[in-house]
PDB file of N, CA and C in Angstrom:
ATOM      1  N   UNK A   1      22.116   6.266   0.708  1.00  0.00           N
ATOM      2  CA  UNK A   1      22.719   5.128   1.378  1.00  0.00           C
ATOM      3  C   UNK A   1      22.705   3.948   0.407  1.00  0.00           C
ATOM      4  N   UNK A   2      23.898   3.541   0.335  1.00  0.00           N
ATOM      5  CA  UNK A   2      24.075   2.458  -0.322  1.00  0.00           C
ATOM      6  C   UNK A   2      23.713   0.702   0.214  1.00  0.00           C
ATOM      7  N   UNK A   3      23.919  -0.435  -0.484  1.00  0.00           N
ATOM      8  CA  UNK A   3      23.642  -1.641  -0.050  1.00  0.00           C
ATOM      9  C   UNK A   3      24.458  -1.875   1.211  1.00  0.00           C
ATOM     10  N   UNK A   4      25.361  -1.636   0.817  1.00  0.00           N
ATOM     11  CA  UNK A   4      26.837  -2.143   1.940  1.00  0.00           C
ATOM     12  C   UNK A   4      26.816  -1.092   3.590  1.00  0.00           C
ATOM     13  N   UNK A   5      26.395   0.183   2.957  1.00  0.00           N
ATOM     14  CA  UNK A   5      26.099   0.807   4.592  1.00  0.00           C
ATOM     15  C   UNK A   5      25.091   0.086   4.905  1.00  0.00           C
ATOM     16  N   UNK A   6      23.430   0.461   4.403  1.00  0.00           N
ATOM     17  CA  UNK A   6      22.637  -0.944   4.861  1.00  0.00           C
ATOM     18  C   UNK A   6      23.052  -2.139   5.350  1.00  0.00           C
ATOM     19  N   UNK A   7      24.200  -3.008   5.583  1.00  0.00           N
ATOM     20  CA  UNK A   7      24.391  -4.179   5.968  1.00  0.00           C
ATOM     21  C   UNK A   7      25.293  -3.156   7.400  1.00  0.00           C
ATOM     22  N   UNK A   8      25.622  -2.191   7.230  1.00  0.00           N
ATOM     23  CA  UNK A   8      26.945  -1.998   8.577  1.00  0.00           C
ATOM     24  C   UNK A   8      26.172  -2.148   9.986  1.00  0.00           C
ATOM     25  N   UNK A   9      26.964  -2.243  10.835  1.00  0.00           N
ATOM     26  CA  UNK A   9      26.498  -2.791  12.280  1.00  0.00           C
ATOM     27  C   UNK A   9      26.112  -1.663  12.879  1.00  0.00           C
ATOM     28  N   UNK A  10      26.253  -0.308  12.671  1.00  0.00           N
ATOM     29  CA  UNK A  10      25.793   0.888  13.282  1.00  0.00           C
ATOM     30  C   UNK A  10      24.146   0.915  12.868  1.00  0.00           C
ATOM     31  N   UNK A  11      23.621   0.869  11.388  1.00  0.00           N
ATOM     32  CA  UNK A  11      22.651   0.769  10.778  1.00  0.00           C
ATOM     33  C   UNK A  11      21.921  -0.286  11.487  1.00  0.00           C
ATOM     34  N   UNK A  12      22.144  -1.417  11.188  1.00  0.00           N
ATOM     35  CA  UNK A  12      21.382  -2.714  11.841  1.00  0.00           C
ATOM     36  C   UNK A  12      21.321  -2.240  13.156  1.00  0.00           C
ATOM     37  N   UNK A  13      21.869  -1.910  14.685  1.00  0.00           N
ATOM     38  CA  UNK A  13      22.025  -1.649  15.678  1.00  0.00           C
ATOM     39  C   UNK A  13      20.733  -0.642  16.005  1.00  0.00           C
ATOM     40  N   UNK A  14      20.813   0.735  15.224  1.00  0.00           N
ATOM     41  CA  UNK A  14      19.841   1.090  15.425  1.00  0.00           C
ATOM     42  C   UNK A  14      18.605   0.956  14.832  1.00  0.00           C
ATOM     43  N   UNK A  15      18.619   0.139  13.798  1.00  0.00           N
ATOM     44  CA  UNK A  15      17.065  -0.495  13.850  1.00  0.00           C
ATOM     45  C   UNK A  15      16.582  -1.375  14.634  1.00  0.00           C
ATOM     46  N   UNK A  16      17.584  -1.832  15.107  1.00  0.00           N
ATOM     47  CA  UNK A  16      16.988  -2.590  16.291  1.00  0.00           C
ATOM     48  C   UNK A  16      16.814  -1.818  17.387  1.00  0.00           C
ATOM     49  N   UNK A  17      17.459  -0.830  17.913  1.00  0.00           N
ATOM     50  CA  UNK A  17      17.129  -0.335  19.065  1.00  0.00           C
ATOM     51  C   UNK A  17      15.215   0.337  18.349  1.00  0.00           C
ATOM     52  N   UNK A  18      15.211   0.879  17.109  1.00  0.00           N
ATOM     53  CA  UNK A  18      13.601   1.307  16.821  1.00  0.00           C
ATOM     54  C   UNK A  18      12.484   0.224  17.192  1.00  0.00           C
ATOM     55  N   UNK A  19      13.123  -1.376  16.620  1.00  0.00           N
ATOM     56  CA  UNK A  19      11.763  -1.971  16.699  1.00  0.00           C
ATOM     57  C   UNK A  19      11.714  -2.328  17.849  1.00  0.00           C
ATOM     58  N   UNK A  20      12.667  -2.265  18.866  1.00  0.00           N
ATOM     59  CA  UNK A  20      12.381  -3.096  19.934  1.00  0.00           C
ATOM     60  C   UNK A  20      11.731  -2.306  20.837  1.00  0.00           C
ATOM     61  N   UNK A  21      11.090  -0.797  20.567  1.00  0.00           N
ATOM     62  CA  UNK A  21      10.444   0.085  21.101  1.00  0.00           C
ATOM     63  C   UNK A  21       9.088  -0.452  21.376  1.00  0.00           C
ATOM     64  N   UNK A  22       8.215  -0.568  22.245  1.00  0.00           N
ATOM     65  CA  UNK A  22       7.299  -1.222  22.673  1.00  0.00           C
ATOM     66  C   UNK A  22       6.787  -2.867  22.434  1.00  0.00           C
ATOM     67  N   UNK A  23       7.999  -3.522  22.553  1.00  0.00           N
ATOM     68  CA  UNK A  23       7.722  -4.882  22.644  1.00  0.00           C
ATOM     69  C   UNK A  23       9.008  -5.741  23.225  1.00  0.00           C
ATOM     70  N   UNK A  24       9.786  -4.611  24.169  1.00  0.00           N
ATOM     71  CA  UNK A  24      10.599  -5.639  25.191  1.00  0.00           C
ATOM     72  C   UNK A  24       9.860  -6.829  25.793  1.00  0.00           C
ATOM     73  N   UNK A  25       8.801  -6.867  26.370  1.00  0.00           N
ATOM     74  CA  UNK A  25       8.255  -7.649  27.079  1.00  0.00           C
ATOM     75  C   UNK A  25       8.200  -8.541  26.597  1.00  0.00           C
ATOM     76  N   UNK A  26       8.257  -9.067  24.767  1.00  0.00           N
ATOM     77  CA  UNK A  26       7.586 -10.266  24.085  1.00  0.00           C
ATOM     78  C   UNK A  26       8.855 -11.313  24.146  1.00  0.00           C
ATOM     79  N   UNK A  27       8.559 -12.141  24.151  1.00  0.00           N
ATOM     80  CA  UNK A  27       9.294 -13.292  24.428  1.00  0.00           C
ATOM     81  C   UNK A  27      10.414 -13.123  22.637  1.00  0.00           C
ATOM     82  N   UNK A  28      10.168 -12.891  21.691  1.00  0.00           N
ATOM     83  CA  UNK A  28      11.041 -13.170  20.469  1.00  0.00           C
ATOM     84  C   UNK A  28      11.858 -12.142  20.531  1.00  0.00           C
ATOM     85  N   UNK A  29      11.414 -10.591  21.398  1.00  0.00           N
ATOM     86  CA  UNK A  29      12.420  -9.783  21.390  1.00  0.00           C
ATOM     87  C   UNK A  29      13.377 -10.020  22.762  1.00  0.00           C
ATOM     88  N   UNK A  30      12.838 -10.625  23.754  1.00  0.00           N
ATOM     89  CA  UNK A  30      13.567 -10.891  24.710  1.00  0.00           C
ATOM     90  C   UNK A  30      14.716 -11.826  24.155  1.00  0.00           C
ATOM     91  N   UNK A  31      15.019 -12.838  23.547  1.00  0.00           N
ATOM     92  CA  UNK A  31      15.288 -13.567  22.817  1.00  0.00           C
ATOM     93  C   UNK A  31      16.652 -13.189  22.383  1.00  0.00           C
ATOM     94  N   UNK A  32      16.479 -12.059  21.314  1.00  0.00           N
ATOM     95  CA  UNK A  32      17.081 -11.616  20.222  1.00  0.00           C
ATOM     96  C   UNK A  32      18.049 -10.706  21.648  1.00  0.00           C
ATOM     97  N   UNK A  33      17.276  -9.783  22.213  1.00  0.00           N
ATOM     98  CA  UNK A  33      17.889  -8.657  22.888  1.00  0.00           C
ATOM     99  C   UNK A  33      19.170  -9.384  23.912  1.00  0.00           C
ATOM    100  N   UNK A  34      18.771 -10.516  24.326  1.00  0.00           N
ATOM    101  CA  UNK A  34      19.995 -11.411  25.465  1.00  0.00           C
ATOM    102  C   UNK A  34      21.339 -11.582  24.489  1.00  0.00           C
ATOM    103  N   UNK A  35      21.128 -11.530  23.186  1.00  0.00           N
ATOM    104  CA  UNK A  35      22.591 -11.924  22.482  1.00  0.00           C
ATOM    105  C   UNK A  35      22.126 -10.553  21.217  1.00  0.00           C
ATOM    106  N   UNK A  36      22.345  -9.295  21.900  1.00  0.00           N
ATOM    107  CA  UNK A  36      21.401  -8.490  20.545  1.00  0.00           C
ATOM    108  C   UNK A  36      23.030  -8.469  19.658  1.00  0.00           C
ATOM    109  N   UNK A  37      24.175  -7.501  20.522  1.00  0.00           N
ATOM    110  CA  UNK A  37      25.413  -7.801  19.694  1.00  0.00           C
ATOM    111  C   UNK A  37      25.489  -8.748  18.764  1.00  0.00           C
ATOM    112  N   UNK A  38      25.905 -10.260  18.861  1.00  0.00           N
ATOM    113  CA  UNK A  38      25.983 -11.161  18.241  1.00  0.00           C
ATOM    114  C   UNK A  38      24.932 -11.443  17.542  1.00  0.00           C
ATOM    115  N   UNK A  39      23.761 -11.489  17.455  1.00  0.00           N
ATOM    116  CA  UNK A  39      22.491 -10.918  16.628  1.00  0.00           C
ATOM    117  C   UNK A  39      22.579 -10.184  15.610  1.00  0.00           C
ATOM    118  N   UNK A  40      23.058  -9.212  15.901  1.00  0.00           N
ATOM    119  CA  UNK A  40      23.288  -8.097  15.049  1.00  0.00           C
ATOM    120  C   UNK A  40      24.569  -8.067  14.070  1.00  0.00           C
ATOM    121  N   UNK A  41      25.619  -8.730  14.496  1.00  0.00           N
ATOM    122  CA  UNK A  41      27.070  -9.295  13.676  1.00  0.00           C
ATOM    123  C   UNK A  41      26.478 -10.113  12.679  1.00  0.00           C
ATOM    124  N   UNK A  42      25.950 -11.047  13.480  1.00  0.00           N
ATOM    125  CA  UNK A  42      25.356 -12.352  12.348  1.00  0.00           C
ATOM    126  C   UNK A  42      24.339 -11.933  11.086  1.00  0.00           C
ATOM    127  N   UNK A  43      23.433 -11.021  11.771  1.00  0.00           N
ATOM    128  CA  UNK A  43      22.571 -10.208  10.594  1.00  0.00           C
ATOM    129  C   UNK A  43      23.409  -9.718   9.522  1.00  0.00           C
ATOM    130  N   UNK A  44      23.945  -8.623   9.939  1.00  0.00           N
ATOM    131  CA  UNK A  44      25.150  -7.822   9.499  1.00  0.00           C
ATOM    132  C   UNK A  44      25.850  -8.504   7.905  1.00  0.00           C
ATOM    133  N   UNK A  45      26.769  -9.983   8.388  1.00  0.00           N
ATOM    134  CA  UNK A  45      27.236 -10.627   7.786  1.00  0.00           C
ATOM    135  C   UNK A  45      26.568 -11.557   6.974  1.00  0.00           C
ATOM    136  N   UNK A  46      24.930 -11.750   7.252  1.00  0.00           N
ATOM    137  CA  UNK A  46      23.897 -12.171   6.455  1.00  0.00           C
ATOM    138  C   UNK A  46      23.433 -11.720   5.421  1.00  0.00           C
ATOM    139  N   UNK A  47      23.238 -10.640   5.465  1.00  0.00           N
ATOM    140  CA  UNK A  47      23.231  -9.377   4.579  1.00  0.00           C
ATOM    141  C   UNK A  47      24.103  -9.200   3.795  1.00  0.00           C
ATOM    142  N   UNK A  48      25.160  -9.044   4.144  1.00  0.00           N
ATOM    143  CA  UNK A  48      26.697  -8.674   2.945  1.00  0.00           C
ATOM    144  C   UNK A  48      26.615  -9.670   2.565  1.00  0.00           C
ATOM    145  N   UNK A  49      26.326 -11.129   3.149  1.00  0.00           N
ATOM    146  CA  UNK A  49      26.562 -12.312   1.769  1.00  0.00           C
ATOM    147  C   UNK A  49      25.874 -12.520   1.355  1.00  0.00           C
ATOM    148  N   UNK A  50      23.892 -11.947   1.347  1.00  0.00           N
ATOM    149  CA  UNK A  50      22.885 -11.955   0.240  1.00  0.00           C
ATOM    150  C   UNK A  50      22.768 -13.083   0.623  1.00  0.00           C
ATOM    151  N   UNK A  51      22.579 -13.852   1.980  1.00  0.00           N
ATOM    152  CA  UNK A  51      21.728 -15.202   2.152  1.00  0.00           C
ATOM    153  C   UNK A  51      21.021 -15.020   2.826  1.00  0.00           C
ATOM    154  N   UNK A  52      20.561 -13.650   3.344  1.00  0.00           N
ATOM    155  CA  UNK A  52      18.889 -13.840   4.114  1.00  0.00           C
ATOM    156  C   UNK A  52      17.908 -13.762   3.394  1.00  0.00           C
ATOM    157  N   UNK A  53      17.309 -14.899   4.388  1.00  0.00           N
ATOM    158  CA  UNK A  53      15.744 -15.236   3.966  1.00  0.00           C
ATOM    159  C   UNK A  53      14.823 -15.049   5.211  1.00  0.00           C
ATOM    160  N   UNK A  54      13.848 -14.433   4.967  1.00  0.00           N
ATOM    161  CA  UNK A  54      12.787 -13.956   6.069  1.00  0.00           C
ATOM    162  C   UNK A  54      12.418 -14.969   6.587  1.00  0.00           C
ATOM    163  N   UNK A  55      12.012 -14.994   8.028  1.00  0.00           N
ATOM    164  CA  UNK A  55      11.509 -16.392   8.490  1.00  0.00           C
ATOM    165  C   UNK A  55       9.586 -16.312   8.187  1.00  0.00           C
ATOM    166  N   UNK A  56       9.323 -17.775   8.633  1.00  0.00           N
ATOM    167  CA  UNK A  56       7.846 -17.348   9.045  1.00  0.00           C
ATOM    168  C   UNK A  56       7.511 -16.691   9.457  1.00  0.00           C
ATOM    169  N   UNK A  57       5.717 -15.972   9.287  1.00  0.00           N
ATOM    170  CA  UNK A  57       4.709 -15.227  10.113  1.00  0.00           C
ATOM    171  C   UNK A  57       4.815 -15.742  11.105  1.00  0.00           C
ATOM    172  N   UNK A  58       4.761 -15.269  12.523  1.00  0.00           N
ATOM    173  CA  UNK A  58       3.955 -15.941  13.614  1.00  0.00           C
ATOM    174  C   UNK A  58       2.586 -15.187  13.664  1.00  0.00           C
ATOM    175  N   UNK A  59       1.640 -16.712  13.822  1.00  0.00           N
ATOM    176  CA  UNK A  59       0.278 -16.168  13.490  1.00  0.00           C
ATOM    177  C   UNK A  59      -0.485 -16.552  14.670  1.00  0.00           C
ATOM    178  N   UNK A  60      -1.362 -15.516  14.967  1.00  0.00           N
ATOM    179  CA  UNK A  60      -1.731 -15.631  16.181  1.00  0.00           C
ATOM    180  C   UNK A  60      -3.658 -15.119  16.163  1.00  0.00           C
ATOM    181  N   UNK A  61      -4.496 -15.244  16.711  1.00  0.00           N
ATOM    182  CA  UNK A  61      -5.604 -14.428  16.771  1.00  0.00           C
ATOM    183  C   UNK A  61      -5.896 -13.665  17.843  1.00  0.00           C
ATOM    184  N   UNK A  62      -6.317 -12.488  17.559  1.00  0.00           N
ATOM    185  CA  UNK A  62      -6.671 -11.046  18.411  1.00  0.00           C
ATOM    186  C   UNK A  62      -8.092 -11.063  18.287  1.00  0.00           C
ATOM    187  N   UNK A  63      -8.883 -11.253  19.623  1.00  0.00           N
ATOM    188  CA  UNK A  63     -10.287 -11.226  19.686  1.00  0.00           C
ATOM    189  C   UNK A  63     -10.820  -9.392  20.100  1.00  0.00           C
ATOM    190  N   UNK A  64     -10.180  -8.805  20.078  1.00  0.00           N
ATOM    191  CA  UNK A  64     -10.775  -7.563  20.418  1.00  0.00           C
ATOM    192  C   UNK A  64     -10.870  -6.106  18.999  1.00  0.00           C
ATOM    193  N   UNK A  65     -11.302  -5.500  18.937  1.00  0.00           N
ATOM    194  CA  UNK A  65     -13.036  -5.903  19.198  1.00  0.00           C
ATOM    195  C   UNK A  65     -13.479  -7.032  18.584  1.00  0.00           C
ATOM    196  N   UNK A  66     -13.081  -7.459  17.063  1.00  0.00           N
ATOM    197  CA  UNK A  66     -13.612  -8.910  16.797  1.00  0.00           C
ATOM    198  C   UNK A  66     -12.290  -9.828  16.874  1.00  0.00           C
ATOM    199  N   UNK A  67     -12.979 -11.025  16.372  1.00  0.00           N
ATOM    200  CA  UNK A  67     -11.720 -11.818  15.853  1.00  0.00           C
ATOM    201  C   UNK A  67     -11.352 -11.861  14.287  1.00  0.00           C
ATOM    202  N   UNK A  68      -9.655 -11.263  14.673  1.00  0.00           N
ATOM    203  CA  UNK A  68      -9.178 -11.501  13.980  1.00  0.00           C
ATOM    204  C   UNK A  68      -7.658 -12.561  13.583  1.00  0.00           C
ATOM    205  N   UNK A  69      -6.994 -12.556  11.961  1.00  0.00           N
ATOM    206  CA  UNK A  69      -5.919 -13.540  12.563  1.00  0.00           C
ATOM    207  C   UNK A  69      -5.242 -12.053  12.154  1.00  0.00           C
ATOM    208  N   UNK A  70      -3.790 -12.504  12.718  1.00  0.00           N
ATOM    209  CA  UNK A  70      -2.404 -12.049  12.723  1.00  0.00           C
ATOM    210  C   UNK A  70      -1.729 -12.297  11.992  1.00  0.00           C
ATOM    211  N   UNK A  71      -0.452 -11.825  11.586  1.00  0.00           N
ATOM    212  CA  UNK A  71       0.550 -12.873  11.195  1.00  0.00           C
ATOM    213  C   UNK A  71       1.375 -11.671  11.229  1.00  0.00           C
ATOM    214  N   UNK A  72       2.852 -11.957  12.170  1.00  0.00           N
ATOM    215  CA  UNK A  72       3.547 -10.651  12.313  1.00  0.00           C
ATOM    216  C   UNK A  72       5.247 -11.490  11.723  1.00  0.00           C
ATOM    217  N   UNK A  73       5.930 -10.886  11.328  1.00  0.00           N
ATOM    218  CA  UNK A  73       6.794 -11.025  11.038  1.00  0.00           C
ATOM    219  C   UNK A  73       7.908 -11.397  12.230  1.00  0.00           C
ATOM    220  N   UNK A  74       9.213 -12.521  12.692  1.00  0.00           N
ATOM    221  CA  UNK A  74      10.063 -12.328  13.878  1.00  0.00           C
ATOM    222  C   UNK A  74      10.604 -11.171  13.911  1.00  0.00           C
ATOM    223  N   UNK A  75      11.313 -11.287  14.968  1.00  0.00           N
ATOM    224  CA  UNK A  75      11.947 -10.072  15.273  1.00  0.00           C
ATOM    225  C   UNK A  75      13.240  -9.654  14.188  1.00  0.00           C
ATOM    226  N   UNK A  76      13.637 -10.339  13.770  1.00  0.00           N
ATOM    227  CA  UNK A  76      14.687 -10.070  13.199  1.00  0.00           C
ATOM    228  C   UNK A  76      14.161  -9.558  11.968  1.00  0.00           C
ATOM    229  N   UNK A  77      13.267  -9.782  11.158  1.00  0.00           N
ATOM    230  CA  UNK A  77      12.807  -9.708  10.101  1.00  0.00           C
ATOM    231  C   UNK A  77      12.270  -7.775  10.238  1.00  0.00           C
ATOM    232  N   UNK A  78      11.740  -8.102  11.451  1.00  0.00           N
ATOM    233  CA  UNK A  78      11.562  -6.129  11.902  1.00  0.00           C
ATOM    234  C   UNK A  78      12.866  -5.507  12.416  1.00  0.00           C
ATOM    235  N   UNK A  79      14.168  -5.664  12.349  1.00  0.00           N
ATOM    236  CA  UNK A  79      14.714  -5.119  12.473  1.00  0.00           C
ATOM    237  C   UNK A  79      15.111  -4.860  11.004  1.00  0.00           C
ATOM    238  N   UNK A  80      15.401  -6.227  10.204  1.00  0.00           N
ATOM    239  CA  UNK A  80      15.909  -5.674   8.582  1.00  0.00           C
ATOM    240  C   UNK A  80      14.779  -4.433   8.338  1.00  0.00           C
ATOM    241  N   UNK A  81      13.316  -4.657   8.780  1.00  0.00           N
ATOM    242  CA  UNK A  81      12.782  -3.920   8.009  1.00  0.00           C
ATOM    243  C   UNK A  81      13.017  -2.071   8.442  1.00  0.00           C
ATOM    244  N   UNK A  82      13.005  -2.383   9.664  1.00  0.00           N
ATOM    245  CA  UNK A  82      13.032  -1.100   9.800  1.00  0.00           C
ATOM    246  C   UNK A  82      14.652  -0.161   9.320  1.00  0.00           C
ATOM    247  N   UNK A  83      15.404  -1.095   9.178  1.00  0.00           N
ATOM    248  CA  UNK A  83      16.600  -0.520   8.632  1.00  0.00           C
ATOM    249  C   UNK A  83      16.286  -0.294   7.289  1.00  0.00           C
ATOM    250  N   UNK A  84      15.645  -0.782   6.796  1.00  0.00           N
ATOM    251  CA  UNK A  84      15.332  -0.225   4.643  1.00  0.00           C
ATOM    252  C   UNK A  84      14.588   0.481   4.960  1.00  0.00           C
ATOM    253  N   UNK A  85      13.308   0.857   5.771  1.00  0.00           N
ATOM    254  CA  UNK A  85      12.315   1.698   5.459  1.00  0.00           C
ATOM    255  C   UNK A  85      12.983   2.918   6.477  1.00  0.00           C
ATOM    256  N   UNK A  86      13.361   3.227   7.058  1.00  0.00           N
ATOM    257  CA  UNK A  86      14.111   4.693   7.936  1.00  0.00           C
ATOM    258  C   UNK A  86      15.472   5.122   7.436  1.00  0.00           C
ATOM    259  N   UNK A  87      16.240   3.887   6.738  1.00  0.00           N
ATOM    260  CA  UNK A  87      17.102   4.551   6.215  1.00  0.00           C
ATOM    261  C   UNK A  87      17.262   4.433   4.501  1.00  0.00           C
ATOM    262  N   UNK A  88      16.574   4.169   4.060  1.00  0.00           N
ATOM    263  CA  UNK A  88      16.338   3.941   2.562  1.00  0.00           C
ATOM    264  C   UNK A  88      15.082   4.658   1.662  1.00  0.00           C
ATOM    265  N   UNK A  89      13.662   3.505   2.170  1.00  0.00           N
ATOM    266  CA  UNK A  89      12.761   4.054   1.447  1.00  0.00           C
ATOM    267  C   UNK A  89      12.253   5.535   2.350  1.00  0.00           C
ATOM    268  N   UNK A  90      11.856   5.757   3.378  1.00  0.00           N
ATOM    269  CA  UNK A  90      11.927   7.058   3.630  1.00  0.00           C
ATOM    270  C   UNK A  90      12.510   8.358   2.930  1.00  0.00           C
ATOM    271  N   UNK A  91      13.849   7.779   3.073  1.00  0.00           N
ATOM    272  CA  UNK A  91      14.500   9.200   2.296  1.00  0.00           C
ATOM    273  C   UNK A  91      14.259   9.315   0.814  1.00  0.00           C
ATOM    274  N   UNK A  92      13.665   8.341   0.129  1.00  0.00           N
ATOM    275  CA  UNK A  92      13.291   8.078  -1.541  1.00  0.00           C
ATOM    276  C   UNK A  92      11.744   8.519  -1.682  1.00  0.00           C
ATOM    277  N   UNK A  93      11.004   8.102  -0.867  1.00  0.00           N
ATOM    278  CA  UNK A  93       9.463   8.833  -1.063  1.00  0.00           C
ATOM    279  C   UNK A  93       9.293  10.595  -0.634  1.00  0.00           C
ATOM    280  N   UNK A  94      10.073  10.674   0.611  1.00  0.00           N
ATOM    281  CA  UNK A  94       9.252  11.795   1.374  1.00  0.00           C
ATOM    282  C   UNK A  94       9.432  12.888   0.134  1.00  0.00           C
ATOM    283  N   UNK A  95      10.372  13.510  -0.484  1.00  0.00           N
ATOM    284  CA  UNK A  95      10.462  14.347  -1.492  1.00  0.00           C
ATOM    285  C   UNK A  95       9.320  14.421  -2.359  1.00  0.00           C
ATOM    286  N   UNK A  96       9.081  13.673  -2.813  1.00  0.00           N
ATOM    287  CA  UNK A  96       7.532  13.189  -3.516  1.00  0.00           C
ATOM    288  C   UNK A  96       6.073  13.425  -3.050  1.00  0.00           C
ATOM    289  N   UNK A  97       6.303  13.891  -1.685  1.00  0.00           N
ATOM    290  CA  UNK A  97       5.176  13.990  -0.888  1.00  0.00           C
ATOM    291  C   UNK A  97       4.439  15.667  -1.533  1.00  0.00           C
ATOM    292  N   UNK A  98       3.305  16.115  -0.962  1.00  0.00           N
ATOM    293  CA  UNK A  98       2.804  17.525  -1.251  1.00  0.00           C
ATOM    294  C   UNK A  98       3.585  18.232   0.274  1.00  0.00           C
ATOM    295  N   UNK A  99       3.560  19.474   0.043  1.00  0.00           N
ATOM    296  CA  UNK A  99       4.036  20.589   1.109  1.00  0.00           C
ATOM    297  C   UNK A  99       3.245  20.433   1.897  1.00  0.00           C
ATOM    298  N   UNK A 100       1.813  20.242   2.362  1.00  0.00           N
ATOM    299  CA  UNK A 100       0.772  20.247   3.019  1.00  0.00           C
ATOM    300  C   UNK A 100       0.830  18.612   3.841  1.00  0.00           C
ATOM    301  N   UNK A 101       1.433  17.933   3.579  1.00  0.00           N
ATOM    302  CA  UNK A 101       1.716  16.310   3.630  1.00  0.00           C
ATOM    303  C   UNK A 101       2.556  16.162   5.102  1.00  0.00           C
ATOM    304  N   UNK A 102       1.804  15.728   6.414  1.00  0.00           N
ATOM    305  CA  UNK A 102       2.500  15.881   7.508  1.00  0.00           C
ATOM    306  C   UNK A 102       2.454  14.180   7.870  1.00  0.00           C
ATOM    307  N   UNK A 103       2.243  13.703   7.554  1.00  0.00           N
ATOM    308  CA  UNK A 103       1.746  12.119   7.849  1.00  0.00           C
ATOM    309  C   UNK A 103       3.764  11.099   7.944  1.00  0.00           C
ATOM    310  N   UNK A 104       3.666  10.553   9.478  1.00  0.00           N
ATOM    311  CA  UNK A 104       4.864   9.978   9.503  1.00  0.00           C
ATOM    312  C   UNK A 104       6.539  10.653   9.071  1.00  0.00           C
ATOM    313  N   UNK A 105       6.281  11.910   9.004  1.00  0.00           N
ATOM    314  CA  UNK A 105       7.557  12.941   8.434  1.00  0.00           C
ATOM    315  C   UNK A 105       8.308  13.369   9.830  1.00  0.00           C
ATOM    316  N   UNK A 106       8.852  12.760  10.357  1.00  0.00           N
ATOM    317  CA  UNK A 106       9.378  13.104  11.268  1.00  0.00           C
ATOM    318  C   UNK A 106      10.164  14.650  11.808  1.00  0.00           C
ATOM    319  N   UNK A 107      10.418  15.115  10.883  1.00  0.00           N
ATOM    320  CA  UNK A 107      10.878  16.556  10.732  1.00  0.00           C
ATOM    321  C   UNK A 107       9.493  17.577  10.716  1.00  0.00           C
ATOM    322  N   UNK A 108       8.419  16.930  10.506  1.00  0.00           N
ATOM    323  CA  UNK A 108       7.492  17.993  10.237  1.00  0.00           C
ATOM    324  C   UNK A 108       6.788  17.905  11.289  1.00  0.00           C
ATOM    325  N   UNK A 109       6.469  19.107  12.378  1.00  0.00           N
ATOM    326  CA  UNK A 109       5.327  19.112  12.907  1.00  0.00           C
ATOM    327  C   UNK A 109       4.419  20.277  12.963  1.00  0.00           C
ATOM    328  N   UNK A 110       2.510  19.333  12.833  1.00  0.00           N
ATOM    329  CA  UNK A 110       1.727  19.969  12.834  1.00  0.00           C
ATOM    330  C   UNK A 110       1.233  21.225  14.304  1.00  0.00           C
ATOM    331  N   UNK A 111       1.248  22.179  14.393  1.00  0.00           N
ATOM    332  CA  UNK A 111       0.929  23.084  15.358  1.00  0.00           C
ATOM    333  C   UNK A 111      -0.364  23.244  15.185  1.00  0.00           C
ATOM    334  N   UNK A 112      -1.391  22.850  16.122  1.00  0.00           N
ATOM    335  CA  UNK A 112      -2.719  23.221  16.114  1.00  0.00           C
ATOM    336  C   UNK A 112      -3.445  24.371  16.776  1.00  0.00           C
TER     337      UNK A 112
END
């Protein structure tokens, strides 16, 4: 996959449908998801003209079991990502992996 499929609206579309997998409820994906189309155009066309820039962490602290801080990336920033890493770097590492190597390979499953 090239740069320019990476920017197409089918690509972006379904990385967003990946990240938004257990975090409808959060207010930044609720957000994004009310205008996800137009979200996703604007990304799209952000991309082909090489002017995105990642936004801030939102940083937050998680007391369980200790405290710790956070800092998670917006939503949009997890959708670019998950579009390079499922349709890019994935397909560039897994080859590289050992035969015995079941970790995140989606095609491979372990039978116990």
């Amino acid at each position: 996959m090239d740069y320019q499929e990476l920017c197409s609206f089918e690509v972006l579309y379904a990385a967003y449908k990946t990240a938004r997998v257990g975090k409808r409820g959060k207010p930044g994906t609720a957000l994004y998801e009310a205008n996800a189309l137009a979200c996703i155009e604007r990304l799209s066309y952000i991309l082909r003209n090489k002017t995105y820039i990642p936004s801030k962490f939102e940083t937050f602290c998680v007391y369980e079991p200790k405290e710790r801080l956070v800092q998670a990336p917006a939503f949009v920033d997890k959708v670019v990502q998950h579009a390079l890493v499922d349709d890019i770097l994935y397909d560039a590492i897994t080859h590289s992996f050992i035969r015995d190597s079941f970790a995140f390979q989606v095609w491979k499953q372990r039978i116990l």
